[in-house]
Protein backbone atom coordinates (compact mmCIF):
# COMPACT_ATOMS: atom_id res chain seq x y z
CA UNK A 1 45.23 -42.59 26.49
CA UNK A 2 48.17 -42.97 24.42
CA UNK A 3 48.40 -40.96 21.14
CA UNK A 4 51.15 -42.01 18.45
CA UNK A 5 51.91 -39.97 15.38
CA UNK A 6 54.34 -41.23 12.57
CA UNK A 7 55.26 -39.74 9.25
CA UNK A 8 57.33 -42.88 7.84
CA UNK A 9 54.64 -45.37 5.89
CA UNK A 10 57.12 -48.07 6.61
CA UNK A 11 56.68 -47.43 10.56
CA UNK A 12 53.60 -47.79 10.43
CA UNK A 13 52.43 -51.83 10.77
CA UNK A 14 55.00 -51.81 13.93
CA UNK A 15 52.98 -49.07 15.12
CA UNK A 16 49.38 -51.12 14.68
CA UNK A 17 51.37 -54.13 16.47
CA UNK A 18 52.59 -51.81 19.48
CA UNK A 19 48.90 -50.75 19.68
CA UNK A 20 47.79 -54.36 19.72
CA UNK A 21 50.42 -54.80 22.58
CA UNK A 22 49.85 -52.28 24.42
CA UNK A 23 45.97 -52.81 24.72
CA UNK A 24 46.61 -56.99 25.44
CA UNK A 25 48.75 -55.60 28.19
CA UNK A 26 46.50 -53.06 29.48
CA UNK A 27 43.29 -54.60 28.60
CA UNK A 28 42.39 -51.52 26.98
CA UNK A 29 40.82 -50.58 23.71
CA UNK A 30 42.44 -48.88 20.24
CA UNK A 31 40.71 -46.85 18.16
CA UNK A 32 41.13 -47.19 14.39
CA UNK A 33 39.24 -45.08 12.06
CA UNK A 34 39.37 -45.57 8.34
CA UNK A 35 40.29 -44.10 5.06
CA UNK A 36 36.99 -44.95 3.54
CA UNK A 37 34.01 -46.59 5.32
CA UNK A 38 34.87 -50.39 6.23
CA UNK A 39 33.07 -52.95 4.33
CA UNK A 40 30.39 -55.28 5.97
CA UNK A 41 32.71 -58.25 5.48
CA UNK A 42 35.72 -56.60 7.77
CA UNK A 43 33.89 -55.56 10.29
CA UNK A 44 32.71 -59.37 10.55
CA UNK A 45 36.05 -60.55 10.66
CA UNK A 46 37.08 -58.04 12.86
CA UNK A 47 33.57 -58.95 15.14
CA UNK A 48 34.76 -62.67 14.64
CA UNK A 49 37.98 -62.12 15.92
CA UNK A 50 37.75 -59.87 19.20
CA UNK A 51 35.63 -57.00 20.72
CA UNK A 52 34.86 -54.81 18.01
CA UNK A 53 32.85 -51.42 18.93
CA UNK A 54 31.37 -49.60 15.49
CA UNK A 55 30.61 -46.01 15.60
CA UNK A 56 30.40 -44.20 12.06
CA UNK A 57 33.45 -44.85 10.32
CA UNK A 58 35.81 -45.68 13.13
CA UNK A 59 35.66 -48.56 15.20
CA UNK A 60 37.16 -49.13 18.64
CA UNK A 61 38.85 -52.86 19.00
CA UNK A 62 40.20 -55.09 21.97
CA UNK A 63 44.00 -56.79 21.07
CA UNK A 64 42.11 -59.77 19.56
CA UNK A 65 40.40 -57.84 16.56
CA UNK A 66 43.65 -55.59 16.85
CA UNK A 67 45.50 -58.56 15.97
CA UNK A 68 43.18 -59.45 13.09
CA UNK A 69 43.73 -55.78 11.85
CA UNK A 70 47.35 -55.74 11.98
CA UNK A 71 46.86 -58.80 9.70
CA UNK A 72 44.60 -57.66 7.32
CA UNK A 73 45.47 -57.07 3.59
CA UNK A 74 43.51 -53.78 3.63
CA UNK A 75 45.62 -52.72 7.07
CA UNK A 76 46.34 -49.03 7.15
CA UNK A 77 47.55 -46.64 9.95
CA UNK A 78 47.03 -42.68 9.48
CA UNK A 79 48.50 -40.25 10.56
């Protein structure tokens, strides 16, 4: 389990894209929970995209859905 905490917003995206890395590389999972609940419509695209696991509010994704995170307009990271 690897735990990253950043305080710099801008440091952020690289740190969703090292996640996405890190889990293609490992064939592991990363788990991304939300500001506010996710909408029906990403969590499709997210589904669409790679192995998406919902539970509440977070969700737990593969590198493929990762990916599709890192490029989503709505992509956040917190801290």
């Amino acid at each position: 389990m690897l735990h990253i905490f950043v305080s710099d917003l801008a440091g952020r995206p690289v740190l969703g894209k090292l996640a996405q890395r890190i889990a293609e590389r490992t064939q592991g999972w990363v788990f991304v929970e939300f500001q506010a609940p996710p909408s029906a419509s990403l969590l499709g695209q997210l589904e669409t995209a790679g192995r998406c696991i919902r539970v509440n509010d977070y969700v737990y994704l593969d590198s493929s859905a990762m990916a599709a995170w890192n490029a989503h307009p709505d992509f956040h990271v917190l801290k």
